[in-house]
PDB file of N, CA and C in Angstrom:
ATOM      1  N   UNK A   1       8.800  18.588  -5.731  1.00  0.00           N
ATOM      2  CA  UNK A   1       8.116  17.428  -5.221  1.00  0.00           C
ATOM      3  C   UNK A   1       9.115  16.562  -4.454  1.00  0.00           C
ATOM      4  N   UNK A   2       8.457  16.122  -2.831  1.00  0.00           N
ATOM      5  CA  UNK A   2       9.704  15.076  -2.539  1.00  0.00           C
ATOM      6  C   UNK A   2       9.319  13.848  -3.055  1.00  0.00           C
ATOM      7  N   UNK A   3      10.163  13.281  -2.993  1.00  0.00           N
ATOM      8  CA  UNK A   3      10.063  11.374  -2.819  1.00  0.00           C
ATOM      9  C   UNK A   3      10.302  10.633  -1.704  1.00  0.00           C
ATOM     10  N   UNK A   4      10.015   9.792  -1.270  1.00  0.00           N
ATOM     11  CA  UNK A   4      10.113   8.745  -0.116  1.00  0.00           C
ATOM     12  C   UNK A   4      11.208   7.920  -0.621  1.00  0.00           C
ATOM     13  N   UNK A   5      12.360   8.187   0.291  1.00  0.00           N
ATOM     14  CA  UNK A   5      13.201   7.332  -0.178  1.00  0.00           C
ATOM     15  C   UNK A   5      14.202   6.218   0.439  1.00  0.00           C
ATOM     16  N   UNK A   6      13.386   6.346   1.936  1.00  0.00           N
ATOM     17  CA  UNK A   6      13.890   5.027   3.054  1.00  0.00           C
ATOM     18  C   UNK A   6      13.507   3.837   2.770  1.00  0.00           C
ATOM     19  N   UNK A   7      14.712   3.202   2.986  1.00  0.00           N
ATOM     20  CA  UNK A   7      14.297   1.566   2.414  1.00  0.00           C
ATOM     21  C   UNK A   7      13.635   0.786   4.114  1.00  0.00           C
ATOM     22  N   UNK A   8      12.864  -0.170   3.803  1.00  0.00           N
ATOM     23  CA  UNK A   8      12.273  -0.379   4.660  1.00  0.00           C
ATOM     24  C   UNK A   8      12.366  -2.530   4.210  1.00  0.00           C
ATOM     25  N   UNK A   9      11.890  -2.997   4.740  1.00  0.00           N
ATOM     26  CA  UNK A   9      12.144  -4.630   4.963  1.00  0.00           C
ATOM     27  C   UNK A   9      10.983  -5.107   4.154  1.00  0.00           C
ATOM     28  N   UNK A  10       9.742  -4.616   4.392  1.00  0.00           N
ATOM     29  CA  UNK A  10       8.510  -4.939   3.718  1.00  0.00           C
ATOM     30  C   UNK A  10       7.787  -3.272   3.218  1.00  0.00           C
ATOM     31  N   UNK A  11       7.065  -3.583   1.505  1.00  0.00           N
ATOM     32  CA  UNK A  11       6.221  -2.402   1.238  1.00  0.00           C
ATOM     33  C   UNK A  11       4.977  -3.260   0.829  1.00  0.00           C
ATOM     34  N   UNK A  12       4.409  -2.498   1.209  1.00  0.00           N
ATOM     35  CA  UNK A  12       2.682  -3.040   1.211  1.00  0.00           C
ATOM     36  C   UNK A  12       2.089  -1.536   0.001  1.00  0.00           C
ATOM     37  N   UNK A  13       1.761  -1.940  -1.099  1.00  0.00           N
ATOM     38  CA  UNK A  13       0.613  -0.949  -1.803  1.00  0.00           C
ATOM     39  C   UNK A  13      -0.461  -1.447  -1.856  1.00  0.00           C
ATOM     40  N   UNK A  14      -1.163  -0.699  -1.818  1.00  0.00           N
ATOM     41  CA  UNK A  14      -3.072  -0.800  -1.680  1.00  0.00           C
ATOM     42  C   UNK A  14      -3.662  -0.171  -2.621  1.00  0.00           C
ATOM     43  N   UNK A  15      -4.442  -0.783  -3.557  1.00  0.00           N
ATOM     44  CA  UNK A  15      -5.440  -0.349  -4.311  1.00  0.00           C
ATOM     45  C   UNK A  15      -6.732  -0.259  -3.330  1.00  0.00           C
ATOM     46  N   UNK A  16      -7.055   0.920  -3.190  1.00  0.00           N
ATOM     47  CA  UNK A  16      -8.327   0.811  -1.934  1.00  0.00           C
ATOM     48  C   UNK A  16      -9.540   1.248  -2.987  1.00  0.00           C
ATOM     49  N   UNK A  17     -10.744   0.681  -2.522  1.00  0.00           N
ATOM     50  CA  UNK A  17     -11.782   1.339  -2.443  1.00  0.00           C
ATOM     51  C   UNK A  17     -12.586   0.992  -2.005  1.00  0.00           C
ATOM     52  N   UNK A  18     -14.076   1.501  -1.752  1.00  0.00           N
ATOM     53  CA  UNK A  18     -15.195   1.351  -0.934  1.00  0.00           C
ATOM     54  C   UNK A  18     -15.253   0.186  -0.034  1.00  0.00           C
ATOM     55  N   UNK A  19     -15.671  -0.619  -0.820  1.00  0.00           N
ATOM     56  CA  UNK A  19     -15.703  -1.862  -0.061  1.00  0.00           C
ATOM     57  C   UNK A  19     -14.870  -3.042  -0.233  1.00  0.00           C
ATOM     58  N   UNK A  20     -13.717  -3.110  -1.279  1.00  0.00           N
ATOM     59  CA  UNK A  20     -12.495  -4.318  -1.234  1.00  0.00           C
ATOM     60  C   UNK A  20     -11.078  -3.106  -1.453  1.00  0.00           C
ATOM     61  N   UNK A  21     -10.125  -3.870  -0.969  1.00  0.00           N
ATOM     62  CA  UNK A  21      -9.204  -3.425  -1.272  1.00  0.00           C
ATOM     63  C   UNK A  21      -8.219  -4.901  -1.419  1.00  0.00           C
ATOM     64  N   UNK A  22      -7.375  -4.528  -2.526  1.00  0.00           N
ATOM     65  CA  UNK A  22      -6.441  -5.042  -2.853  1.00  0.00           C
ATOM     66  C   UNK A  22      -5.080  -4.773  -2.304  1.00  0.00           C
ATOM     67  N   UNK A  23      -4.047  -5.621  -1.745  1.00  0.00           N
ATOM     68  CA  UNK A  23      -3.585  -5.343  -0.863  1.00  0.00           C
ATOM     69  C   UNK A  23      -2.199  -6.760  -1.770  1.00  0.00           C
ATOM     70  N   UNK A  24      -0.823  -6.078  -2.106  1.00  0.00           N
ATOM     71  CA  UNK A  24       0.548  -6.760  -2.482  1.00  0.00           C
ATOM     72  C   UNK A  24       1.320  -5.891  -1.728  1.00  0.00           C
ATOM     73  N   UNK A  25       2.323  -6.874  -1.348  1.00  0.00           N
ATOM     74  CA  UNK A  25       3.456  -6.884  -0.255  1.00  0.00           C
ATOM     75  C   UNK A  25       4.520  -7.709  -0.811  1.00  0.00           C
ATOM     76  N   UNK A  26       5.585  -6.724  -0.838  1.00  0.00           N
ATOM     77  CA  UNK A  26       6.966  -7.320  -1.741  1.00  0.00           C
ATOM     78  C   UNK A  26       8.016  -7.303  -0.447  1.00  0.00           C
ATOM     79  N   UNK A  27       8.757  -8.314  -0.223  1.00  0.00           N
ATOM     80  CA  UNK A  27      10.097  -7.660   0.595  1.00  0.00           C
ATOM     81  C   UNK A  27      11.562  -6.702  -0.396  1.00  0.00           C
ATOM     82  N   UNK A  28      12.097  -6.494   0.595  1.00  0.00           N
ATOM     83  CA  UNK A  28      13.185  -5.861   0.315  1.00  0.00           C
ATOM     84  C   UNK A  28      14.028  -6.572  -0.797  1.00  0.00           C
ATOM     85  N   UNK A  29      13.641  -7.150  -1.166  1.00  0.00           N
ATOM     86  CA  UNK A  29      14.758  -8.277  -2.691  1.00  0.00           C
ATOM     87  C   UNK A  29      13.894  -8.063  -3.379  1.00  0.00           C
ATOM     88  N   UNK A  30      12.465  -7.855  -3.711  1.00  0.00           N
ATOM     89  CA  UNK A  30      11.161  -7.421  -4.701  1.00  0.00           C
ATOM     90  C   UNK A  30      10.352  -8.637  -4.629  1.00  0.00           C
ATOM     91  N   UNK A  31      10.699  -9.973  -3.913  1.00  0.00           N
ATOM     92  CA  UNK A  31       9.878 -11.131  -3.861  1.00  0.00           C
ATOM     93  C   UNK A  31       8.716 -10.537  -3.778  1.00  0.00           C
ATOM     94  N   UNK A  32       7.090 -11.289  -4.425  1.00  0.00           N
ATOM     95  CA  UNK A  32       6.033 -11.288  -3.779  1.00  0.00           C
ATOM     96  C   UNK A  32       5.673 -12.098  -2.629  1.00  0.00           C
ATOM     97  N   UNK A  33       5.666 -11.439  -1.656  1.00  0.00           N
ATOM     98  CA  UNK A  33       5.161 -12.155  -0.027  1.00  0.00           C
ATOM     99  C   UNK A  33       3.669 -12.316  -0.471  1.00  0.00           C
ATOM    100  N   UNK A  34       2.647 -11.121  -0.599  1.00  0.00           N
ATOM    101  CA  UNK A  34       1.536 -11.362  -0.293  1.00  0.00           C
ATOM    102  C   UNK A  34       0.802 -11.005  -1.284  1.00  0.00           C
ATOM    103  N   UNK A  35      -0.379 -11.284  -2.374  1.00  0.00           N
ATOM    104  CA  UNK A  35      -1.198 -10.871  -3.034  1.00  0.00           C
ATOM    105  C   UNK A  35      -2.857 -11.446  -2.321  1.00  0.00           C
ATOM    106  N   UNK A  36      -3.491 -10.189  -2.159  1.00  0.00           N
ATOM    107  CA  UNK A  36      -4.979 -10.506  -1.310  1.00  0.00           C
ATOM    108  C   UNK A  36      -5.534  -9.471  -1.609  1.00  0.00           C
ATOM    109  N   UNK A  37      -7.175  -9.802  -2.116  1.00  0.00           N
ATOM    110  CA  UNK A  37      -8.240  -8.959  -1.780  1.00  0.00           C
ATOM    111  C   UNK A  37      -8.708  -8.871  -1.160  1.00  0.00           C
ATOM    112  N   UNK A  38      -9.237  -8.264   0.000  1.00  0.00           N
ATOM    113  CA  UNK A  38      -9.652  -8.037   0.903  1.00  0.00           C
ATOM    114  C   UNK A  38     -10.954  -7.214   1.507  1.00  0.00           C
ATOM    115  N   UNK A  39     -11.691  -7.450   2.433  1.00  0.00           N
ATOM    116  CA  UNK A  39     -12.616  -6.521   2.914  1.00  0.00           C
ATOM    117  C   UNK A  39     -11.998  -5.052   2.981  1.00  0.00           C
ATOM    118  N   UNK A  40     -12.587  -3.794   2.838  1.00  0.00           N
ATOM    119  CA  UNK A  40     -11.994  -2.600   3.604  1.00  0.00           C
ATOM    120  C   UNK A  40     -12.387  -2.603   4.694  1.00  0.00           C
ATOM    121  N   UNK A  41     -11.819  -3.189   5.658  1.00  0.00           N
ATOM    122  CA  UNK A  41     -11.808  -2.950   7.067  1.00  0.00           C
ATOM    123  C   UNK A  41     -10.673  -2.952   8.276  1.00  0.00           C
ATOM    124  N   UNK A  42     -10.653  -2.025   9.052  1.00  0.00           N
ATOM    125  CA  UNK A  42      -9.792  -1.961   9.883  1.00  0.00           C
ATOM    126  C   UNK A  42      -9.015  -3.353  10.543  1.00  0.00           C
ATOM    127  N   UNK A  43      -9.849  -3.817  10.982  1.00  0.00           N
ATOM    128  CA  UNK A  43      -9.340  -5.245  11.966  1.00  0.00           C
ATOM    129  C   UNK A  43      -8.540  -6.130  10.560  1.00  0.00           C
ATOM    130  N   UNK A  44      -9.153  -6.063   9.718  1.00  0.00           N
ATOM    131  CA  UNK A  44      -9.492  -6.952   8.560  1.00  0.00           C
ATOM    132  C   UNK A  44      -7.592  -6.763   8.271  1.00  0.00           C
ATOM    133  N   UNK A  45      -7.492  -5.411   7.522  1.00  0.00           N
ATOM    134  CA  UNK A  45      -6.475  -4.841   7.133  1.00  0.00           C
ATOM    135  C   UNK A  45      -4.934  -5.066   8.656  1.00  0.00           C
ATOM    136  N   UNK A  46      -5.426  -4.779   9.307  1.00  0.00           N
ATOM    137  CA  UNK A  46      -4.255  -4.795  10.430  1.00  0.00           C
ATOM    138  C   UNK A  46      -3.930  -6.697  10.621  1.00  0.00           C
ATOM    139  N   UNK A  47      -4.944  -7.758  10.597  1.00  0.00           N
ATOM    140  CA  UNK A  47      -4.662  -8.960  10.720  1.00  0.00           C
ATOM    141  C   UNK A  47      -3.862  -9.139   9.763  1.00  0.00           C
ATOM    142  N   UNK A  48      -3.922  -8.729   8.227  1.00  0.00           N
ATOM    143  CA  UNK A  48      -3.073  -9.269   6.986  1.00  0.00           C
ATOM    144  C   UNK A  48      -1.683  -9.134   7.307  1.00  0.00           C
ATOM    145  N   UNK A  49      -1.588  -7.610   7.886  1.00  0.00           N
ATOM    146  CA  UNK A  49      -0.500  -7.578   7.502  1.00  0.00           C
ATOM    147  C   UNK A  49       0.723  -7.653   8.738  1.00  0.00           C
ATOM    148  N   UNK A  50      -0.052  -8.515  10.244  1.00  0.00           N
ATOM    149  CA  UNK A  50       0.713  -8.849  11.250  1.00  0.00           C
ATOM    150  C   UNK A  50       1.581  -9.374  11.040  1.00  0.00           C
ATOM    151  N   UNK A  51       2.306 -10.545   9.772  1.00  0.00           N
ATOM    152  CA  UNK A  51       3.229 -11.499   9.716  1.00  0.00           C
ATOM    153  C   UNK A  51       4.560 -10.438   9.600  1.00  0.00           C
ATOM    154  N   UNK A  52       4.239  -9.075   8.596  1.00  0.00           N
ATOM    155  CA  UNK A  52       4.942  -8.251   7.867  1.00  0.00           C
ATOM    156  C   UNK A  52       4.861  -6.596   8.441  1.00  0.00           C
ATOM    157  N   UNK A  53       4.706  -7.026   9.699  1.00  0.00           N
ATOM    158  CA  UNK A  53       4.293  -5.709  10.489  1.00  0.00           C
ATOM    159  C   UNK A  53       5.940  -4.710  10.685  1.00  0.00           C
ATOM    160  N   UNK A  54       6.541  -5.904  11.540  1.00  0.00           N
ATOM    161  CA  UNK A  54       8.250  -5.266  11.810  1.00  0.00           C
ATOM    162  C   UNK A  54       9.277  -4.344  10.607  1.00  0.00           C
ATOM    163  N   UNK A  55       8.227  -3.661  10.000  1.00  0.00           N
ATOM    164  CA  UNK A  55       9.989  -2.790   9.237  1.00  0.00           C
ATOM    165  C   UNK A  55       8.809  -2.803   7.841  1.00  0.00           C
ATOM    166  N   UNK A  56       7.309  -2.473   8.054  1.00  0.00           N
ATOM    167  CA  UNK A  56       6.868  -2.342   6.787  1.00  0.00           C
ATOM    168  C   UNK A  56       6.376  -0.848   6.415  1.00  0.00           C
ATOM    169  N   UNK A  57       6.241  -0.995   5.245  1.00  0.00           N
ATOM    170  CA  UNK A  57       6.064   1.083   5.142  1.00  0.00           C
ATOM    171  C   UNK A  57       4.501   0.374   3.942  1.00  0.00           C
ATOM    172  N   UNK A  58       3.454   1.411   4.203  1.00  0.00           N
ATOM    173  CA  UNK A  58       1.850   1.017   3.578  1.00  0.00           C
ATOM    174  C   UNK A  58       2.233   2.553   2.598  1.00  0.00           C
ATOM    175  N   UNK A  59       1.918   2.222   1.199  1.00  0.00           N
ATOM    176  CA  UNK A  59       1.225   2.537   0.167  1.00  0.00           C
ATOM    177  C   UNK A  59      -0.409   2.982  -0.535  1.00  0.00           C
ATOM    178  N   UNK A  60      -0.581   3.861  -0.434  1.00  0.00           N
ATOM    179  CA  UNK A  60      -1.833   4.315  -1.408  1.00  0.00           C
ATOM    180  C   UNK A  60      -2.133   5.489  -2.215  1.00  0.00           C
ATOM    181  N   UNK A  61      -2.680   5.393  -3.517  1.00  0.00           N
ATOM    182  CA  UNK A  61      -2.626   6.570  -3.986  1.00  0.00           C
ATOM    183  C   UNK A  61      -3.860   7.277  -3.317  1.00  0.00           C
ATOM    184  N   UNK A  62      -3.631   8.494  -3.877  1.00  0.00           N
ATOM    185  CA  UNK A  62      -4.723   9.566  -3.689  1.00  0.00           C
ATOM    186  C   UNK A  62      -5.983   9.941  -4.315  1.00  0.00           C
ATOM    187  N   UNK A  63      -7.002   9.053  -3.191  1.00  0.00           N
ATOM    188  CA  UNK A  63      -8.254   8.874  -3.404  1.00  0.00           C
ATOM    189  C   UNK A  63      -8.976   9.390  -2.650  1.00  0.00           C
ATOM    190  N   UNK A  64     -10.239   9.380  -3.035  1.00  0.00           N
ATOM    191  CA  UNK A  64     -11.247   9.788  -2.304  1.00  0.00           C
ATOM    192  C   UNK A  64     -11.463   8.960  -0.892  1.00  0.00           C
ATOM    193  N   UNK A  65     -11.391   7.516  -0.886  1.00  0.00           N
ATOM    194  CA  UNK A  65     -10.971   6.757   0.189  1.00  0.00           C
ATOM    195  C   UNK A  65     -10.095   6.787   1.219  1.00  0.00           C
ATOM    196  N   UNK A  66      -8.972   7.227   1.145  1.00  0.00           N
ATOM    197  CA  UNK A  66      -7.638   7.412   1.476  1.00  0.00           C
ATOM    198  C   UNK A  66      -7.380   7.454   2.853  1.00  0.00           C
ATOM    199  N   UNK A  67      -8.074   8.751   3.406  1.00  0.00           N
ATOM    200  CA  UNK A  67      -7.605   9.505   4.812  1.00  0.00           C
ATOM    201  C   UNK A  67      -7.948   7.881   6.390  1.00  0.00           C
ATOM    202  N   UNK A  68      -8.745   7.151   6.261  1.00  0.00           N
ATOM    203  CA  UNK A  68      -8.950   6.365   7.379  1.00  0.00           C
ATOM    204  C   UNK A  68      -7.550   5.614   7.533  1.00  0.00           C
ATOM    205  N   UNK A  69      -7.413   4.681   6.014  1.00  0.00           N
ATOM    206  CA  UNK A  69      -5.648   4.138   6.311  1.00  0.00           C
ATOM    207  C   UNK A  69      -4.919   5.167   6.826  1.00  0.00           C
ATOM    208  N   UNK A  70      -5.111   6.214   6.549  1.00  0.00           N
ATOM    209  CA  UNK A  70      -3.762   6.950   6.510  1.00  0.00           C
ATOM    210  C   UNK A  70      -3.729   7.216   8.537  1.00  0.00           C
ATOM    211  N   UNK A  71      -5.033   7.317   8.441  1.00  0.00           N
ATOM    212  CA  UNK A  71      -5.123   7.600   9.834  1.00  0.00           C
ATOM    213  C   UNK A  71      -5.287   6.280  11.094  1.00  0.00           C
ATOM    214  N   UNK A  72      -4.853   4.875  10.018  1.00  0.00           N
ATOM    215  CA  UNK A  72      -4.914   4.158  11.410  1.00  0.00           C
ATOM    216  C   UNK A  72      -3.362   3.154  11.187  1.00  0.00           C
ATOM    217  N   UNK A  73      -2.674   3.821   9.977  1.00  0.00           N
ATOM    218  CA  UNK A  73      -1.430   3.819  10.245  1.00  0.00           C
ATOM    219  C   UNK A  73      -0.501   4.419  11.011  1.00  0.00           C
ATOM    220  N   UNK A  74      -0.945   6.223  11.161  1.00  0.00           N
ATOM    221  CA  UNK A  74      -0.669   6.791  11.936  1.00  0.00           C
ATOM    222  C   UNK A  74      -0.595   6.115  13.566  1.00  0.00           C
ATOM    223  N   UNK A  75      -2.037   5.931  14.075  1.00  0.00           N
ATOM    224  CA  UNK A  75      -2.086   5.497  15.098  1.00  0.00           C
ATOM    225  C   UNK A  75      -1.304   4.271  15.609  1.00  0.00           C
ATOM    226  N   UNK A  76      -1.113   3.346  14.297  1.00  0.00           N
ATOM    227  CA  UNK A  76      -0.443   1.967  15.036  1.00  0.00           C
ATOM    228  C   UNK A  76       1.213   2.117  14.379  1.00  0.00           C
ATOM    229  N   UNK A  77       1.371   3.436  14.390  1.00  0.00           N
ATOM    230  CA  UNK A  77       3.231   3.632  14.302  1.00  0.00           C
ATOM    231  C   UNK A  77       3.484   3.071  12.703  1.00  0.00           C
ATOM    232  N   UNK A  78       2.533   3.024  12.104  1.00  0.00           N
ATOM    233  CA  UNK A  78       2.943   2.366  11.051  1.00  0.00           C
ATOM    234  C   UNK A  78       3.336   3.738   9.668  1.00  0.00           C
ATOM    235  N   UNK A  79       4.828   3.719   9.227  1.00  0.00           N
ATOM    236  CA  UNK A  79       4.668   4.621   8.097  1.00  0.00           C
ATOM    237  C   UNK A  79       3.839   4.158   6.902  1.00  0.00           C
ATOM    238  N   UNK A  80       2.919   5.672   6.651  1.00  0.00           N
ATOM    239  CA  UNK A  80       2.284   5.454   5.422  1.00  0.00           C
ATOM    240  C   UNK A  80       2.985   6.774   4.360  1.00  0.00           C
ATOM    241  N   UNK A  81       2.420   6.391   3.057  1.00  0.00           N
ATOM    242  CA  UNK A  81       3.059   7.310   1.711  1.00  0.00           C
ATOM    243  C   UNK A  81       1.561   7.026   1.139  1.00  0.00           C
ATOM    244  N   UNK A  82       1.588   8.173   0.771  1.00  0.00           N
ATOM    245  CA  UNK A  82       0.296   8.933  -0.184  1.00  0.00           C
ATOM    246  C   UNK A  82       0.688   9.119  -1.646  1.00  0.00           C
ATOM    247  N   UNK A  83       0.664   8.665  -2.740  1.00  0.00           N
ATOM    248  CA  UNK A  83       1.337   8.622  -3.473  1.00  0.00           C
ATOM    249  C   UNK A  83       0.026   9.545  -4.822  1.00  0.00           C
ATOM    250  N   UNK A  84       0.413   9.836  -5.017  1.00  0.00           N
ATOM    251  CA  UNK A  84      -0.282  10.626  -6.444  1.00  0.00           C
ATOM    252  C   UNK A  84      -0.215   9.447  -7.595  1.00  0.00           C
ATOM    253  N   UNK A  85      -1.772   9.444  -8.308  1.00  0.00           N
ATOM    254  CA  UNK A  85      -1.702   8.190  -9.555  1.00  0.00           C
ATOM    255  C   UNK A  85      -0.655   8.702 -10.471  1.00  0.00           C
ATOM    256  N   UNK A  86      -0.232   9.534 -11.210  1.00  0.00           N
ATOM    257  CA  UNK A  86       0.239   9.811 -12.005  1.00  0.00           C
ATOM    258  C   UNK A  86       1.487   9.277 -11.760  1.00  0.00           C
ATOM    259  N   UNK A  87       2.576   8.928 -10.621  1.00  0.00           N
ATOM    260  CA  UNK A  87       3.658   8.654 -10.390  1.00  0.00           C
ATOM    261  C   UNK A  87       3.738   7.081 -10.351  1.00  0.00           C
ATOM    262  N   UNK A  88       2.484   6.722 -10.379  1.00  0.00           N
ATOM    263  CA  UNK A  88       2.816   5.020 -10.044  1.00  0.00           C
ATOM    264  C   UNK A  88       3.404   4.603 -11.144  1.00  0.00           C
ATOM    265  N   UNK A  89       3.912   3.783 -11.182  1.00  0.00           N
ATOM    266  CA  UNK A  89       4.419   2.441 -12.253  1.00  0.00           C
ATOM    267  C   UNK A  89       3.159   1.003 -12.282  1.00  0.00           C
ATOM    268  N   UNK A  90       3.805   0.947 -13.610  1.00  0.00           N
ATOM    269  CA  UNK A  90       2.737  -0.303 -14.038  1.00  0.00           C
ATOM    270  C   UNK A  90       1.231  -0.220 -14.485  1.00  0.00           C
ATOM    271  N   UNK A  91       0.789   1.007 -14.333  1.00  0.00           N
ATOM    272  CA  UNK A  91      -0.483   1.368 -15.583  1.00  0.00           C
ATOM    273  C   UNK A  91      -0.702   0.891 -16.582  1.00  0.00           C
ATOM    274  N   UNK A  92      -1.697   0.416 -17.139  1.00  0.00           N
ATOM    275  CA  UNK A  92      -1.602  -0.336 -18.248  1.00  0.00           C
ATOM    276  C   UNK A  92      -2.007   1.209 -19.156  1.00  0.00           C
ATOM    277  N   UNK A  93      -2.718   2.040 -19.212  1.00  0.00           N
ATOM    278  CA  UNK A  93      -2.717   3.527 -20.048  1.00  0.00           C
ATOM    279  C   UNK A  93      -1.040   4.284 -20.331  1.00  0.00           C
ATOM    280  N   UNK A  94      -0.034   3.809 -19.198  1.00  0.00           N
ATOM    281  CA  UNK A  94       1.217   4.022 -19.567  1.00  0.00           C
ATOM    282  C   UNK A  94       2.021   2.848 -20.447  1.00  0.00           C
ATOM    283  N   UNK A  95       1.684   1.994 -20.563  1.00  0.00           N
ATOM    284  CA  UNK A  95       2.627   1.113 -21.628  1.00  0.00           C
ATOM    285  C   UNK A  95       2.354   1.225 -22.609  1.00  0.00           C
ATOM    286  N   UNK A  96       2.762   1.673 -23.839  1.00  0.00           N
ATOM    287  CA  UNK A  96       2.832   1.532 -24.938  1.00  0.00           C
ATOM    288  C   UNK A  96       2.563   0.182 -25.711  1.00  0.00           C
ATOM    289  N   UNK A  97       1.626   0.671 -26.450  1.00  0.00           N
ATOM    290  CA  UNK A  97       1.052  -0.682 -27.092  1.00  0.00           C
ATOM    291  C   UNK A  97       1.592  -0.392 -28.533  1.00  0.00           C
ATOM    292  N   UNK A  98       2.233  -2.211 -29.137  1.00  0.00           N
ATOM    293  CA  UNK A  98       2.579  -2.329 -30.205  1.00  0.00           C
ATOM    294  C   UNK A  98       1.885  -3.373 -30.948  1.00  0.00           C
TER     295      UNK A  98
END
């Protein structure tokens, strides 16, 4: 399996689905820049993240939703990562409860 392992200025992950997506953006020190829910929509999605456009890499796992981001990151030069659920961090089914 590879990993993505270029550091980039801004990462944007997306919880997507149907009709909202959730959308956090950390810079390169781990600050939170941005926490927003959002419409799923193209225009919608590309306005958020104009401030944090220069040097950002987009996040999503692998959903049934998936392929349109993936494909209008492509188009606007933007790197995207497809990430498999099982690899994320911060699950609440992965923390151990005491």
């Amino acid at each position: 399996m590879k990993f993505y392992t270029k550091q980039h200025k801004f990462y944007c992950g997306i919880d997507l689905h149907t009709k909202k997506m959730y959308i956090c953006i950390v810079d390169s020190s781990g600050e939170i820049r941005l926490h927003q829910n959002i419409k799923t929509d193209r225009e919608v999605f590309l306005k958020v993240i104009e401030p944090f456009r220069e040097g950002i890499v987009i996040s999503a796992e692998c959903m049934f939703t998936w392929y349109w981001i993936a494909d209008l990151c492509a188009q606007q030069g933007i790197p995207f990562i497809l990430g498999h659920a099982l690899y994320y961090e911060n699950y609440t089914w992965r923390k151990s409860k005491k």
